[in-house]
C-alpha atoms as a PDB file:
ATOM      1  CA  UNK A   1      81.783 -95.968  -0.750  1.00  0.00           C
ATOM      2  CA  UNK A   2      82.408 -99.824  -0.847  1.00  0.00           C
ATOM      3  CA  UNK A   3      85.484-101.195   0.285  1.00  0.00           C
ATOM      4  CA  UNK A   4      87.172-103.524  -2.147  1.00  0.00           C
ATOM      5  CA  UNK A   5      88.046-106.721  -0.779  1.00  0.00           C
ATOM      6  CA  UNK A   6      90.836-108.917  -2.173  1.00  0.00           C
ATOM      7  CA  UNK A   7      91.191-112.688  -1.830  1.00  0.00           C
ATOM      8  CA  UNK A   8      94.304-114.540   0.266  1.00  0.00           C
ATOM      9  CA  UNK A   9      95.050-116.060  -3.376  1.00  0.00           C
ATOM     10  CA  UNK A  10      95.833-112.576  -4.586  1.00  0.00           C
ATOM     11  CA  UNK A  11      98.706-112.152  -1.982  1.00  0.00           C
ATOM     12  CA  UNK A  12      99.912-115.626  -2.644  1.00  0.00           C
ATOM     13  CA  UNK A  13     100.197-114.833  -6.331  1.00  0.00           C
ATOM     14  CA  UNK A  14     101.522-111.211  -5.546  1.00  0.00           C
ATOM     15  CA  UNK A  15     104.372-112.873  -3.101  1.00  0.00           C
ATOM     16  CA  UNK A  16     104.978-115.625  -6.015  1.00  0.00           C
ATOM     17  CA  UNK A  17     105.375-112.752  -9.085  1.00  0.00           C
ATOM     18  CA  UNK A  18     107.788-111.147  -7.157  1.00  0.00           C
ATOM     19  CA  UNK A  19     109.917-114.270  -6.225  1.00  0.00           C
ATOM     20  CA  UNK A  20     110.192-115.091  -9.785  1.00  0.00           C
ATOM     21  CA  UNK A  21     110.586-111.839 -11.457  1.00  0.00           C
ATOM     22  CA  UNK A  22     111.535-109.437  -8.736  1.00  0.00           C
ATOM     23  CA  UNK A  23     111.565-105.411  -9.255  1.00  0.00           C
ATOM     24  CA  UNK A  24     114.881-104.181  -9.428  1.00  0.00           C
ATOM     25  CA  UNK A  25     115.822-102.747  -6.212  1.00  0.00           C
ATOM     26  CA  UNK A  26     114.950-103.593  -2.988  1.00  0.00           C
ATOM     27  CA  UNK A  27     112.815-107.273  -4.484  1.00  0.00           C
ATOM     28  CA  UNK A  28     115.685-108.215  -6.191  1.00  0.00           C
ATOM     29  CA  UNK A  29     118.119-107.574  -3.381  1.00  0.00           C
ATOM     30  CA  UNK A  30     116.365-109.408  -0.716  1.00  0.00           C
ATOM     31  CA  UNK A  31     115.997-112.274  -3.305  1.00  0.00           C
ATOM     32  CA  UNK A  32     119.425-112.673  -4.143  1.00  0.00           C
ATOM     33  CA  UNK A  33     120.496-112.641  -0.643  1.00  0.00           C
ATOM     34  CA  UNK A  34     117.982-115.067   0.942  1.00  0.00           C
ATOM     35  CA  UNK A  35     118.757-117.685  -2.146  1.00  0.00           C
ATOM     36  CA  UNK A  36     122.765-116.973  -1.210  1.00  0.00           C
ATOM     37  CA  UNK A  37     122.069-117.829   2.393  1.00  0.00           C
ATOM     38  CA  UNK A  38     120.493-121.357   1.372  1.00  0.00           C
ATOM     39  CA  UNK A  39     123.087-121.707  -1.264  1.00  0.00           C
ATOM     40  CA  UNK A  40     126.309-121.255   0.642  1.00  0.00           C
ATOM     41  CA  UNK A  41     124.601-123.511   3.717  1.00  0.00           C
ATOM     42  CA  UNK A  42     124.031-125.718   1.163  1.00  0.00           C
ATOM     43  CA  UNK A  43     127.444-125.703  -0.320  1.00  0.00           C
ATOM     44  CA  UNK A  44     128.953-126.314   2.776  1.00  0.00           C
ATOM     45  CA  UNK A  45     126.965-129.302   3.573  1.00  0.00           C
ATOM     46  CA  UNK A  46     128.723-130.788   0.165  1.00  0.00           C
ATOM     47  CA  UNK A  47     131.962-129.478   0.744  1.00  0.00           C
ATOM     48  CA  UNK A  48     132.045-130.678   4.331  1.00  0.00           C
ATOM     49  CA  UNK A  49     129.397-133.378   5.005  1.00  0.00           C
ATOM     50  CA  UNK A  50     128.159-131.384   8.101  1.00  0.00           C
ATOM     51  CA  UNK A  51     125.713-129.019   8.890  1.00  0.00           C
ATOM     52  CA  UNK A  52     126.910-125.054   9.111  1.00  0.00           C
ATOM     53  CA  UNK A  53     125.035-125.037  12.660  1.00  0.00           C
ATOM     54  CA  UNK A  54     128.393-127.650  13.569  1.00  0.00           C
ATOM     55  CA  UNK A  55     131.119-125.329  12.046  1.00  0.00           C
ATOM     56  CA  UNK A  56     131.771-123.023  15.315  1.00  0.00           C
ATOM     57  CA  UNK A  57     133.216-120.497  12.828  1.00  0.00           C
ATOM     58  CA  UNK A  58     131.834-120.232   9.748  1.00  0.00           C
ATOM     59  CA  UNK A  59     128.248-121.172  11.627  1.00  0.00           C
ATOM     60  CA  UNK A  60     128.277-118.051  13.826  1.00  0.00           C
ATOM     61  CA  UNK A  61     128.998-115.757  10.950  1.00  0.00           C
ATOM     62  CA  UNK A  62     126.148-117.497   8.728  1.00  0.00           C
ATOM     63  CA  UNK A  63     123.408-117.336  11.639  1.00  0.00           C
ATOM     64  CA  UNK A  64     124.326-113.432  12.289  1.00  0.00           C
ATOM     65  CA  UNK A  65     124.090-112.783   8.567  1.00  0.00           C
ATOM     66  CA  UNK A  66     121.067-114.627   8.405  1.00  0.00           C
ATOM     67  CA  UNK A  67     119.743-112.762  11.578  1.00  0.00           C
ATOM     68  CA  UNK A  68     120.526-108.944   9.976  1.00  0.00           C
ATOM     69  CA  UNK A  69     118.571-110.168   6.746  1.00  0.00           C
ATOM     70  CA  UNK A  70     115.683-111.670   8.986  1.00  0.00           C
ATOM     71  CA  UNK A  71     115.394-107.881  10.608  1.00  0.00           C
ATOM     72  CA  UNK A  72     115.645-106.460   7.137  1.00  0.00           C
ATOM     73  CA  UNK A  73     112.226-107.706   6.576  1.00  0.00           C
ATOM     74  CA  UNK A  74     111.196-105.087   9.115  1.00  0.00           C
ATOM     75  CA  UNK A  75     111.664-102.418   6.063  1.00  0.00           C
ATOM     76  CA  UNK A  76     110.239-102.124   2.781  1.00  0.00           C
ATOM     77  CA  UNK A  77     110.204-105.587   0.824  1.00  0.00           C
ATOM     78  CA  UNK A  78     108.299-104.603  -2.446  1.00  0.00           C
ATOM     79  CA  UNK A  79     105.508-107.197  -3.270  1.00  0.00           C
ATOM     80  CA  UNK A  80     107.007-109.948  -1.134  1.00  0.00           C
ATOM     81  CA  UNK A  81     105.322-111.231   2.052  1.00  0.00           C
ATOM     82  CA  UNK A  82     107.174-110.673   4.928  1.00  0.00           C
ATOM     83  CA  UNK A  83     105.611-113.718   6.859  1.00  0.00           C
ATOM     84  CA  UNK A  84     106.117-115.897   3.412  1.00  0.00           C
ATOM     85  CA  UNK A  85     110.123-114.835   3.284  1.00  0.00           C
ATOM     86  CA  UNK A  86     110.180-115.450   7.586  1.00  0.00           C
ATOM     87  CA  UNK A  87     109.696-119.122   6.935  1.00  0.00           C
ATOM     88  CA  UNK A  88     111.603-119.688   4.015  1.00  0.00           C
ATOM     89  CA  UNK A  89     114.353-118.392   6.158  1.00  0.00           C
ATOM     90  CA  UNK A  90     113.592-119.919   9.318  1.00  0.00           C
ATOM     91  CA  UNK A  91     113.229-123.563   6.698  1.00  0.00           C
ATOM     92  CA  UNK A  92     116.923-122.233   5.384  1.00  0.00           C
ATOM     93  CA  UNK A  93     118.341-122.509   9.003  1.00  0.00           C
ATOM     94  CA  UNK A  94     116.691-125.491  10.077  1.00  0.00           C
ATOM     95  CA  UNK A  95     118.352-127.312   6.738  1.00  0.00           C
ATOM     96  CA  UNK A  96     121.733-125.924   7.823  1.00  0.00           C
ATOM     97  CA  UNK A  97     120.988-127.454  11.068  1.00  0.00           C
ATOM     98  CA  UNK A  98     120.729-124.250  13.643  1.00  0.00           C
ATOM     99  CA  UNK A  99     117.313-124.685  16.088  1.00  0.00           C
ATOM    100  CA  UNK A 100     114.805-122.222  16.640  1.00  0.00           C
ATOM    101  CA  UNK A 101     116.346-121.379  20.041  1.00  0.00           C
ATOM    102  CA  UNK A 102     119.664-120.623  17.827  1.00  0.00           C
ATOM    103  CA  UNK A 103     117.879-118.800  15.431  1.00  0.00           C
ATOM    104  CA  UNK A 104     115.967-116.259  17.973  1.00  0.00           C
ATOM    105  CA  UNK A 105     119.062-115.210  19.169  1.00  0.00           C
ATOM    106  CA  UNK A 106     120.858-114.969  16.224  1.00  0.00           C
ATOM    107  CA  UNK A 107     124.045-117.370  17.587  1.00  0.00           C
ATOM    108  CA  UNK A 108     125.326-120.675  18.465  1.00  0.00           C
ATOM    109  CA  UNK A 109     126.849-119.243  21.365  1.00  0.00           C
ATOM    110  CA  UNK A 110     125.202-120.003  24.323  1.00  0.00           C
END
């Protein structure tokens, strides 16, 4: 029997359904919280005119939240693409101003 074959473009398009209409559930979930990790890093940016990465506080709470979600994409995510989500949230901590060595561990503290 022939083994169906589907195009990178259908993942893309898969991934990009469920970002703008997610399932209830587990879709919308992951949604909601990944947009509320760029919004509140965002908000404090305004609020504050720095970076969360500078706030030694509020920074090391964000990052640690942002960690757990990061490991939540090791469980079922619905339609989404896990590597897709990975780099919006590894672009969502870069913006906030945390580096990559910051965001593999999951702190500010060295």
């Amino acid at each position: 029997m022939p083994t169906k074959t589907v195009s990178a473009d259908y993942w893309k398009e898969r991934h990009a359904r469920a970002y703008r209409t997610p399932r209830q559930g587990v879709e919308r979930a992951l949604r909601s919280i990944i947009d509320g990790l760029e919004e509140y890093a965002r908000g404090h940016e305004a609020a504050n005119g720095s970076k969360l990465s500078e706030d030694y506080i509020l920074g090391e709470y964000w990052i640690s939240a942002w960690s757990d979600v990061r490991g939540l994409l090791n469980g079922d995510i619905g339609r989404f693409d896990g590597g897709s989500l990975d780099r919006r949230l590894g672009d969502i901590a870069t913006a906030g101003g945390f580096t990559e060595s910051e965001q593999d561990m999951g702190s500010i503290k060295s």
